[in-house]
Structure formats: structure tokens, C-alpha cells
N, C-alpha and C. Protein backbone atom coordinates (compact mmCIF):
# COMPACT_ATOMS: atom_id res chain seq x y z
N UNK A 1 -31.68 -33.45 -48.24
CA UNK A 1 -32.71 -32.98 -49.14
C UNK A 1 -32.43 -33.51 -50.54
N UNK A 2 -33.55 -34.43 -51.30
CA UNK A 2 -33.11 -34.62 -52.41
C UNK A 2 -33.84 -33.62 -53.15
N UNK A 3 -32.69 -33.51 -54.37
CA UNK A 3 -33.23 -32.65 -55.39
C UNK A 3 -34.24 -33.67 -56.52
N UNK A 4 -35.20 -32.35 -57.43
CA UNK A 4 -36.16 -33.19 -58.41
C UNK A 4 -35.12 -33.86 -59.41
N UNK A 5 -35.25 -34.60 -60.43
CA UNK A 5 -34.92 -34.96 -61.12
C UNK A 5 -34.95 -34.28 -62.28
N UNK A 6 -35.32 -33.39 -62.81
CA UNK A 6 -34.89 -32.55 -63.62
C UNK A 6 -33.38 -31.30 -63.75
N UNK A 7 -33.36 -31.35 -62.21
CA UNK A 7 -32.26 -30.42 -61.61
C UNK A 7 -30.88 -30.64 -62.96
N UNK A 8 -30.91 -32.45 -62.86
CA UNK A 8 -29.75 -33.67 -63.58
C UNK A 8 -29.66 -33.07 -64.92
N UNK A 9 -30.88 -33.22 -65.45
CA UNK A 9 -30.96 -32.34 -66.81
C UNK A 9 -30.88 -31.24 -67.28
N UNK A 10 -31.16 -30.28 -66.17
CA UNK A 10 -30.48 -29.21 -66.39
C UNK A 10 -29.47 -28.52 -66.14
N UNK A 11 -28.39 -29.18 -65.23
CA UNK A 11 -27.18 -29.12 -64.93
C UNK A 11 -26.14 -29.70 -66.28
N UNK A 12 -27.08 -30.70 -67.09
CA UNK A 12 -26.46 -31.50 -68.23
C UNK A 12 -26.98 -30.24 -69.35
N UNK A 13 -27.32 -29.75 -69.15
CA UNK A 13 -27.78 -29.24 -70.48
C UNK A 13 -27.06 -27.84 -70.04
N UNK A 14 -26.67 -27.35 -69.10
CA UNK A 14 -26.02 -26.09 -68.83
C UNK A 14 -24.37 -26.78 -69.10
N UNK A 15 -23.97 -27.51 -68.66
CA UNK A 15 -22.70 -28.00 -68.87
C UNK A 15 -22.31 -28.44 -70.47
N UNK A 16 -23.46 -28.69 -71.48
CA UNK A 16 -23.69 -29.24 -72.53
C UNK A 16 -23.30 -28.13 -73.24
N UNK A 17 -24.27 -26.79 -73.27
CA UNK A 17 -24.00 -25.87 -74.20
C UNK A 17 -22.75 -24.94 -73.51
N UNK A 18 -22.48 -24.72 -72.22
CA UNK A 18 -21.60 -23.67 -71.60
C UNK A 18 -20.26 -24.25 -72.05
N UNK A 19 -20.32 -25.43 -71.25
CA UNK A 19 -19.16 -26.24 -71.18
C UNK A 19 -18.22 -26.61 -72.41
N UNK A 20 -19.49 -26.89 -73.39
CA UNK A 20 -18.98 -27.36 -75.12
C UNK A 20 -18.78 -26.32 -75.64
N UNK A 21 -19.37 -25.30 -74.94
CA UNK A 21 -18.36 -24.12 -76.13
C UNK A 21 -17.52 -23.51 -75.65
N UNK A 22 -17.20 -23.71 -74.81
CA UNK A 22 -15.46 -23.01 -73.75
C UNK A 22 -14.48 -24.16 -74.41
N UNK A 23 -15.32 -25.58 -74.20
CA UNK A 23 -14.07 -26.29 -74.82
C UNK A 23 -13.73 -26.39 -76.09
N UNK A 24 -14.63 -25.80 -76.98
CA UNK A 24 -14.23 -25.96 -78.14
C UNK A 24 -13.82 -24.21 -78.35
N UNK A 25 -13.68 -23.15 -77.93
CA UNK A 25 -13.23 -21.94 -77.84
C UNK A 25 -11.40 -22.59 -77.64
N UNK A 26 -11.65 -23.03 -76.26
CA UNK A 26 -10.09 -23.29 -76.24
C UNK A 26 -9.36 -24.19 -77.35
N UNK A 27 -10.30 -24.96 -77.78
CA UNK A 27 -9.28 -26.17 -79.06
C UNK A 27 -9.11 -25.02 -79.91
N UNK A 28 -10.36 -24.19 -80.51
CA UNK A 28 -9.53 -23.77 -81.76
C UNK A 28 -8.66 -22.35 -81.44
N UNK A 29 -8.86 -21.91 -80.18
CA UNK A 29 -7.74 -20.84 -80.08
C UNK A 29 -6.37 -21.83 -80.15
N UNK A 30 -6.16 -22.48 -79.48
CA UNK A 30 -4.80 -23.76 -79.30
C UNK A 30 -4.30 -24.29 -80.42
N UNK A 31 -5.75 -24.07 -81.77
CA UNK A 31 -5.21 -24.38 -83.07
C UNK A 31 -4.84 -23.25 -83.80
N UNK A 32 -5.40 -22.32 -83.44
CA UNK A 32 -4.94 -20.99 -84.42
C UNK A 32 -3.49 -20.51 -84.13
N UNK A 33 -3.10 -20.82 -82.79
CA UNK A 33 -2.11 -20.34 -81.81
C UNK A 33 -0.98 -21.70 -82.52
N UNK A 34 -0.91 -22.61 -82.16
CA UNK A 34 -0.13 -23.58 -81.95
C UNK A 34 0.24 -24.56 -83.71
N UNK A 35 -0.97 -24.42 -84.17
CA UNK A 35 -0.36 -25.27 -85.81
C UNK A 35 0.56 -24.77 -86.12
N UNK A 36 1.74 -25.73 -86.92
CA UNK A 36 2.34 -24.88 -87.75
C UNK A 36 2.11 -24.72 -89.50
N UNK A 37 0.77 -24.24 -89.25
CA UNK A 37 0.12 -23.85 -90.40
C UNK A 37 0.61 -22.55 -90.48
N UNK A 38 -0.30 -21.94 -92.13
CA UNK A 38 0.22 -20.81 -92.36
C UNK A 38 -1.50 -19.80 -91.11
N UNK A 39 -1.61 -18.54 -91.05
CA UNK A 39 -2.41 -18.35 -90.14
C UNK A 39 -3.83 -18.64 -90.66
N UNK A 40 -3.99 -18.02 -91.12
CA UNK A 40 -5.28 -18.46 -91.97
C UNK A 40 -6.37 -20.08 -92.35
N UNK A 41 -4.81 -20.65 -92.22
CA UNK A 41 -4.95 -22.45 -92.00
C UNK A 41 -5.70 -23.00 -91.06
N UNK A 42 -4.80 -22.57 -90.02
CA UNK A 42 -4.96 -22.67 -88.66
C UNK A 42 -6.28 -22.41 -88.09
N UNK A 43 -6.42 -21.24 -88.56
CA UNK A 43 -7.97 -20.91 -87.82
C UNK A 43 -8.47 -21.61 -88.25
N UNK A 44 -8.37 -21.90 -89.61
CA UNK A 44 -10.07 -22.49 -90.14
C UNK A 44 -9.95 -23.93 -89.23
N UNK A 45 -8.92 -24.60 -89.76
CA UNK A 45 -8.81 -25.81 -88.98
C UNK A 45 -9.14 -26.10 -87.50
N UNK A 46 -8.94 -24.76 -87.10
CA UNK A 46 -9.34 -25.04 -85.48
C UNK A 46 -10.93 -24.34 -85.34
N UNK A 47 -11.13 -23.57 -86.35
CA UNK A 47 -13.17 -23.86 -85.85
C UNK A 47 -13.54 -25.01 -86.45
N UNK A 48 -13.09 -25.60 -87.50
CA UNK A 48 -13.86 -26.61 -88.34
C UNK A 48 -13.41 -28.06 -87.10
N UNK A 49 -12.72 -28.01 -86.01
CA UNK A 49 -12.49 -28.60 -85.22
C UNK A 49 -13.77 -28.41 -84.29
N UNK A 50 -13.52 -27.02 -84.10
CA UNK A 50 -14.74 -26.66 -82.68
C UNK A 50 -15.54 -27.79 -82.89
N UNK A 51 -16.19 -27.37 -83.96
CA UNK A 51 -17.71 -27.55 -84.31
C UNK A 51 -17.59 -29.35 -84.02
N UNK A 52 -17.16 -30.01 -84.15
CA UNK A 52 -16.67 -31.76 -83.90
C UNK A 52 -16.48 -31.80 -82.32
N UNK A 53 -15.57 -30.75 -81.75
CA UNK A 53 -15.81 -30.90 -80.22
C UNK A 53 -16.97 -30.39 -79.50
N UNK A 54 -17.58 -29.57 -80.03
CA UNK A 54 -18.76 -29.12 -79.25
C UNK A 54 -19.70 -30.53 -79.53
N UNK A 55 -19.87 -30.57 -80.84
CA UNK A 55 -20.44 -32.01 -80.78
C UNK A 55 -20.39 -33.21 -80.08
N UNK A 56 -19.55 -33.95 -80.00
CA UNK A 56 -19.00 -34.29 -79.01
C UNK A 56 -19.46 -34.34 -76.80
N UNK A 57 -18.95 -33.22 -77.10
CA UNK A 57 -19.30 -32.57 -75.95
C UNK A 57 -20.56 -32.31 -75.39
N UNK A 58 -21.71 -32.08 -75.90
CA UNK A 58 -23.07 -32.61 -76.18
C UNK A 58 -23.31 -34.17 -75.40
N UNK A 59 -22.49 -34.84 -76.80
CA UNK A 59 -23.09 -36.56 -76.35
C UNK A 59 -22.39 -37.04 -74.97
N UNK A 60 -21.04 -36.33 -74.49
CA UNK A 60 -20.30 -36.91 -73.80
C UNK A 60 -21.24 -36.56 -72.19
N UNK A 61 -21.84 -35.47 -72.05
CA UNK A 61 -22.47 -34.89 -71.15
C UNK A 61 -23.57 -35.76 -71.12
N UNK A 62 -24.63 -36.46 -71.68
CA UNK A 62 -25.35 -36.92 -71.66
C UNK A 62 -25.42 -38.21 -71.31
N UNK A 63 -23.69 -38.87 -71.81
CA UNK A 63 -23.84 -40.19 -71.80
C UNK A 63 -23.34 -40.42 -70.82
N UNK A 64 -22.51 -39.92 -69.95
CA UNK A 64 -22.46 -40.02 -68.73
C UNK A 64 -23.18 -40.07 -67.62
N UNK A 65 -22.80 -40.87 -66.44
CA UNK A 65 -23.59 -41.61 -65.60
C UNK A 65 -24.38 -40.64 -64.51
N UNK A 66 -23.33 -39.42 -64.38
CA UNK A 66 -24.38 -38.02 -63.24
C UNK A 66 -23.42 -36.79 -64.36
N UNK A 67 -24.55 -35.72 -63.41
CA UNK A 67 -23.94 -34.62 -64.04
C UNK A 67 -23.03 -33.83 -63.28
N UNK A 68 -22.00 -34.56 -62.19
CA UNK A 68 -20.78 -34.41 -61.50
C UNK A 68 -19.56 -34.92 -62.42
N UNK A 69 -19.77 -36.10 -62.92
CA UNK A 69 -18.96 -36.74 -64.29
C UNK A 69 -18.69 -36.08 -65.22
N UNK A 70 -20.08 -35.25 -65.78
CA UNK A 70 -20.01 -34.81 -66.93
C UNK A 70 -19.44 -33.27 -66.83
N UNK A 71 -19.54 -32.54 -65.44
CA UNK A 71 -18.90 -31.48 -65.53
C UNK A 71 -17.12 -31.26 -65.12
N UNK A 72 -17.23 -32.28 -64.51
CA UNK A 72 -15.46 -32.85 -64.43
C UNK A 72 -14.82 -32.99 -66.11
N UNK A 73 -16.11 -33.56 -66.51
CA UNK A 73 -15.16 -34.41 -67.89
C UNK A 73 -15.27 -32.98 -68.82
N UNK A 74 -15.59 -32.16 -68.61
CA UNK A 74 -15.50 -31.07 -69.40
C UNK A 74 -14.11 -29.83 -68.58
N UNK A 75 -14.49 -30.26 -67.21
CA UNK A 75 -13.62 -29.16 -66.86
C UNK A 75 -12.06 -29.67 -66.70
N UNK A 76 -11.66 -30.60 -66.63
CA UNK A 76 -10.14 -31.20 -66.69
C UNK A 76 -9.79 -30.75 -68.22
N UNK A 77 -10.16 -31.17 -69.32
CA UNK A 77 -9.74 -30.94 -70.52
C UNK A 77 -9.53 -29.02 -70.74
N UNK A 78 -10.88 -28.49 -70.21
CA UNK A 78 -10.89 -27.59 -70.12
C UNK A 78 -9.62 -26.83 -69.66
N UNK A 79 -8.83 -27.32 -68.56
CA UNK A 79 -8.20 -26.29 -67.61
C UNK A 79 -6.83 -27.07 -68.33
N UNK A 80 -6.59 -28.39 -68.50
CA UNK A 80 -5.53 -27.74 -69.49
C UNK A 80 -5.47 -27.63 -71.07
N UNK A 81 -6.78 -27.15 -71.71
CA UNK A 81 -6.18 -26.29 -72.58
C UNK A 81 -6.22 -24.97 -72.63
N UNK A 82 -6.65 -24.76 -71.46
CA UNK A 82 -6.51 -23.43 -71.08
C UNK A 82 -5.24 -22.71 -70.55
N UNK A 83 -4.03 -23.89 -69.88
CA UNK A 83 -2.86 -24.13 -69.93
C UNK A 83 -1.97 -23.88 -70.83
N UNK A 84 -2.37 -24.76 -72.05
CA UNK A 84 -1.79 -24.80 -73.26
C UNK A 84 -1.90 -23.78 -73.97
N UNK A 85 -2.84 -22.88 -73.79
CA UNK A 85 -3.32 -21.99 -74.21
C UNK A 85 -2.58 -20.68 -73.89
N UNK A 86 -2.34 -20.66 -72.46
CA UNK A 86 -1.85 -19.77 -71.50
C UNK A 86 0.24 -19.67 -72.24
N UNK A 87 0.46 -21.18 -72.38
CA UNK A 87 2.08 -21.08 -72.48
C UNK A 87 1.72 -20.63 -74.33
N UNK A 88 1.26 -21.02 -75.11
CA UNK A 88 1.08 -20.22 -76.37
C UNK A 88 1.51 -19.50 -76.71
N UNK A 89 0.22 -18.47 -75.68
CA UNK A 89 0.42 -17.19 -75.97
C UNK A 89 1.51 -16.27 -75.22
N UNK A 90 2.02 -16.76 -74.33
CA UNK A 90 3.65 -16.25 -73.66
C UNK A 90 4.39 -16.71 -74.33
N UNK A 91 4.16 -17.12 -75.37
CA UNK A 91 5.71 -17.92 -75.70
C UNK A 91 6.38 -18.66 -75.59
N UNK A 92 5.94 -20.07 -74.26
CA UNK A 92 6.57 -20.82 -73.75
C UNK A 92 6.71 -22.33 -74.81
N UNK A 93 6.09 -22.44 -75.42
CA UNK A 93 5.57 -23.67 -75.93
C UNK A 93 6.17 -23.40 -77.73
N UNK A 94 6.92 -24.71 -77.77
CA UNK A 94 7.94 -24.46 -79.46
C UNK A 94 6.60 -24.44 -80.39
């Protein structure tokens, strides 16, 4: 059964806004967590980051060739900084 062709676009556009903002949730928690800024630093630096990866993340979804690519290419980065994220906040990570 093939699907319509809009399905593409809206799988890109669910992966676009869902996807870009989990990954940019995780960069700037990973920056607030992990700089060795003072705290206050940190955060800002890691939303004023988001906002560049969500962007990003947008074009990267789009410019890719299916929207199997584009949800891989969001979810690998995704899972490990969600990793990085994970040893952070235990403590594991200098």
C-alpha cells in the first residue's frame, strides 16, 4: 500500500517541531548541567544555543532525502544527549 505524499511532509514537519525541540531541550540542559560556567552562564548559553539547534533542526529535516533519515538524524543525537545528560546528572561525567 502506498502512502499519499503528504504523509512525507507531515512526518517532516512532526519530526521538525517535536524532534527540534527535544533536541535542543537536551543541548541546553547538557549546557546548564555540564559548562564550567558560573550557573547562570550556562543556562543562558545553553538556550541561546537551543534556539541555533532547533533551527537547524528544521532545515536538517527537510533537507534530507525521506523522512526515515530525518527522524534517525534527530533521534541518534537525541539518545546520546540524553546519555550525556543522564551521566550529568548522576555525577558520572568530570
Amino acid at each position: 500500500m502506498r502512502l499519499p505524499p503528504w504523509t512525507g511532509v507531515l512526518s517532516r514537519s512532526i519530526a521538525a517541531i517535536l524532534g527540534g525541540y527535544l533536541l535542543a531541550s537536551l543541548v541546553a540542559a547538557c549546557c546548564a548541567l555540564g559548562l564550567a560556567l558560573p550557573r547562570a552562564e550556562a543556562v543562558m548559553t545553553g538556550a541561546m544555543l537551543a534556539f541555533a539547534i532547533h533551527a537547524g533542526a528544521v532545515v536538517y529535516v527537510f533537507a534530507v532525502r525521506s523522512a526515515w533519515r530525518a527522524w534517525a538524524g534527530l533521534a541518534l543525537p537525541a539518545a546520546l544527549l540524553g546519555g550525556l545528560l543522564w551521566l550529568l546528572q548522576s555525577g558520572g561525567a568530570a
